[in-house]
C-alpha atoms as a PDB file:
ATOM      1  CA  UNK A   1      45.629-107.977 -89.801  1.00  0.00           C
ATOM      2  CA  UNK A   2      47.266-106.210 -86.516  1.00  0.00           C
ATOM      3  CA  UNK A   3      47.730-102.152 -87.115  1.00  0.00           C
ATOM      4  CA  UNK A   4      51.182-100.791 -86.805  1.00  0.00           C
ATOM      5  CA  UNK A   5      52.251-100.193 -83.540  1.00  0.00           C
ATOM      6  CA  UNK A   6      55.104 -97.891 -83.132  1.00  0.00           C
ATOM      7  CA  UNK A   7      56.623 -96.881 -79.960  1.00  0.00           C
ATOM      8  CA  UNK A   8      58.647 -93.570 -79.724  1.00  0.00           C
ATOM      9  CA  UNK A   9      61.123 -94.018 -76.419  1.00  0.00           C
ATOM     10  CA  UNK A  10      64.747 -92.240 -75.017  1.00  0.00           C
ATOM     11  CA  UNK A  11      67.677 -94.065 -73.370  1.00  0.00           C
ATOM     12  CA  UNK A  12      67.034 -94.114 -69.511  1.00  0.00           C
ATOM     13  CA  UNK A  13      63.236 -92.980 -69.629  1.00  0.00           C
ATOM     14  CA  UNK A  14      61.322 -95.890 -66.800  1.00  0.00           C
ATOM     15  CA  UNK A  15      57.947 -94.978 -68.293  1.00  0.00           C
ATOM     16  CA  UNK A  16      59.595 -95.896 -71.445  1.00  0.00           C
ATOM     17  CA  UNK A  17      60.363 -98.835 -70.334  1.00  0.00           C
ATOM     18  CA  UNK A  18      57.331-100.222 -68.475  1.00  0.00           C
ATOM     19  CA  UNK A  19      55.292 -99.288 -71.974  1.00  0.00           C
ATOM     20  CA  UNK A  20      57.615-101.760 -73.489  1.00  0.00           C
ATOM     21  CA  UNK A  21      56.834-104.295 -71.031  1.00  0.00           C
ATOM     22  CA  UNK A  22      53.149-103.455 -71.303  1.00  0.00           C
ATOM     23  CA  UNK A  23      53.074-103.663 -75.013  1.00  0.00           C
ATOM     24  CA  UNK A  24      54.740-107.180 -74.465  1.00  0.00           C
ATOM     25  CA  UNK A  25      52.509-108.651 -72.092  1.00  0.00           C
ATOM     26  CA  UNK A  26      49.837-107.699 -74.771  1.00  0.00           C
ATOM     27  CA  UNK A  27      51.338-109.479 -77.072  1.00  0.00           C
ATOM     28  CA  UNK A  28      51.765-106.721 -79.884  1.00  0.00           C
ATOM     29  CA  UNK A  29      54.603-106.496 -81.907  1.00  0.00           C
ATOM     30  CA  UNK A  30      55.785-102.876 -82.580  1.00  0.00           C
ATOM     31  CA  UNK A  31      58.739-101.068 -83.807  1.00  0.00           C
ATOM     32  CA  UNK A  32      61.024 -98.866 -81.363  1.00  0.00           C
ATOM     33  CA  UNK A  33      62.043 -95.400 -82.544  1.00  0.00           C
ATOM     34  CA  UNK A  34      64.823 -94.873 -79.953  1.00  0.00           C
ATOM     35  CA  UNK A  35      64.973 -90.889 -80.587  1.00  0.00           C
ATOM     36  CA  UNK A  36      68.736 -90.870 -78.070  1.00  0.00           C
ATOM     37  CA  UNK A  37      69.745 -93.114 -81.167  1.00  0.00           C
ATOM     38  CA  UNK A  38      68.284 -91.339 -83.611  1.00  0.00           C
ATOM     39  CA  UNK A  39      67.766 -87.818 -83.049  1.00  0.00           C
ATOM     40  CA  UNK A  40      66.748 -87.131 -86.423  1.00  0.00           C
ATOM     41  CA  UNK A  41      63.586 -88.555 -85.895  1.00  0.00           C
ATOM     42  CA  UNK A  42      62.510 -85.585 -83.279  1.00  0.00           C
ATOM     43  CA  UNK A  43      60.639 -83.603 -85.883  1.00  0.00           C
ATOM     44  CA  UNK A  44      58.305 -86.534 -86.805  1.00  0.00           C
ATOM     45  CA  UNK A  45      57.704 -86.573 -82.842  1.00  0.00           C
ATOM     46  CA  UNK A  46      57.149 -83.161 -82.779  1.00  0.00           C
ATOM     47  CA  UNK A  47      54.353 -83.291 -85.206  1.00  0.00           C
ATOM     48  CA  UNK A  48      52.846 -86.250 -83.425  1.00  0.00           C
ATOM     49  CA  UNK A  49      52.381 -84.332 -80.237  1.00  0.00           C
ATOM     50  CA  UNK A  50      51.585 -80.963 -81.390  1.00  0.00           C
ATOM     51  CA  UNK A  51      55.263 -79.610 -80.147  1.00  0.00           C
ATOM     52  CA  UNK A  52      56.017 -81.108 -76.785  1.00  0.00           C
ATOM     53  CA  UNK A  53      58.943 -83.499 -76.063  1.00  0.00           C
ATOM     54  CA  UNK A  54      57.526 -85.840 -74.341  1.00  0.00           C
ATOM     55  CA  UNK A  55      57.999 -90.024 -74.208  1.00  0.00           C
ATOM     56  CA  UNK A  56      56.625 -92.323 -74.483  1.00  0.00           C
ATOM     57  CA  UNK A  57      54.153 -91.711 -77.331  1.00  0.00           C
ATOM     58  CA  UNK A  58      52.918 -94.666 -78.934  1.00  0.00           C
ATOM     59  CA  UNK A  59      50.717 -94.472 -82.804  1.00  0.00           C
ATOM     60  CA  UNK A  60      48.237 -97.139 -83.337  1.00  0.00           C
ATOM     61  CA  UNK A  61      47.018 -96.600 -86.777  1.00  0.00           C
ATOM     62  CA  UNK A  62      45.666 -93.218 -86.748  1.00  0.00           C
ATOM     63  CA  UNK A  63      45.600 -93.452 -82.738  1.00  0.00           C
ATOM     64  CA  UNK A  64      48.291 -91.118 -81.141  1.00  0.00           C
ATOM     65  CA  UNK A  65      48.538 -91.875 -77.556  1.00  0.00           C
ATOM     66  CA  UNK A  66      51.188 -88.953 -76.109  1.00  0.00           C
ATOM     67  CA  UNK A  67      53.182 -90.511 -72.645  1.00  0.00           C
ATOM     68  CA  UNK A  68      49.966 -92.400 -71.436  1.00  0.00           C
ATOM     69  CA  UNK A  69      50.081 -93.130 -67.546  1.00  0.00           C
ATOM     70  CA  UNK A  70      52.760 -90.730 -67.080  1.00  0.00           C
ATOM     71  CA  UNK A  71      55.967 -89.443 -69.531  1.00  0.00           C
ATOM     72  CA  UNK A  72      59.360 -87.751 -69.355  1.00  0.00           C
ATOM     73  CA  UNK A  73      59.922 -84.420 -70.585  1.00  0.00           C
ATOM     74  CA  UNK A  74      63.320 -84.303 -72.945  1.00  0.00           C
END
């Protein structure tokens, strides 16, 4: 079984973007947490990166990976 992949973007953000694309070309299915869409879900960012708004962060499991190769600041 594949772990959870979820992917935590904003409108507009290119690194956001080409992690998409990456995740793609790997083949892994994840879920998009669009946080322009759905602000409410800052706070559960928030706690993911110890404070910083920053995208992309992708969680893998337990693995937190906070704007890998490169993120925008929001």
């Amino acid at each position: 079984m594949r772990e959870r992949v979820t992917l935590y973007t904003i409108r507009g953000c290119a690194r956001c973007a080409a992690m998409r694309v990456e995740l793609e070309g790997r083949g892994l299915r994840y879920t998009e947490i669009d946080l322009t869409a759905h602000p409410e879900r800052v706070p559960e960012l928030l706690k993911l990166t110890g404070g910083r708004r920053v995208v992309p962060v992708i969680v893998t499991g337990a693995r937190i990976e906070i704007a890998p190769g490169g993120g925008r600041e929001f």
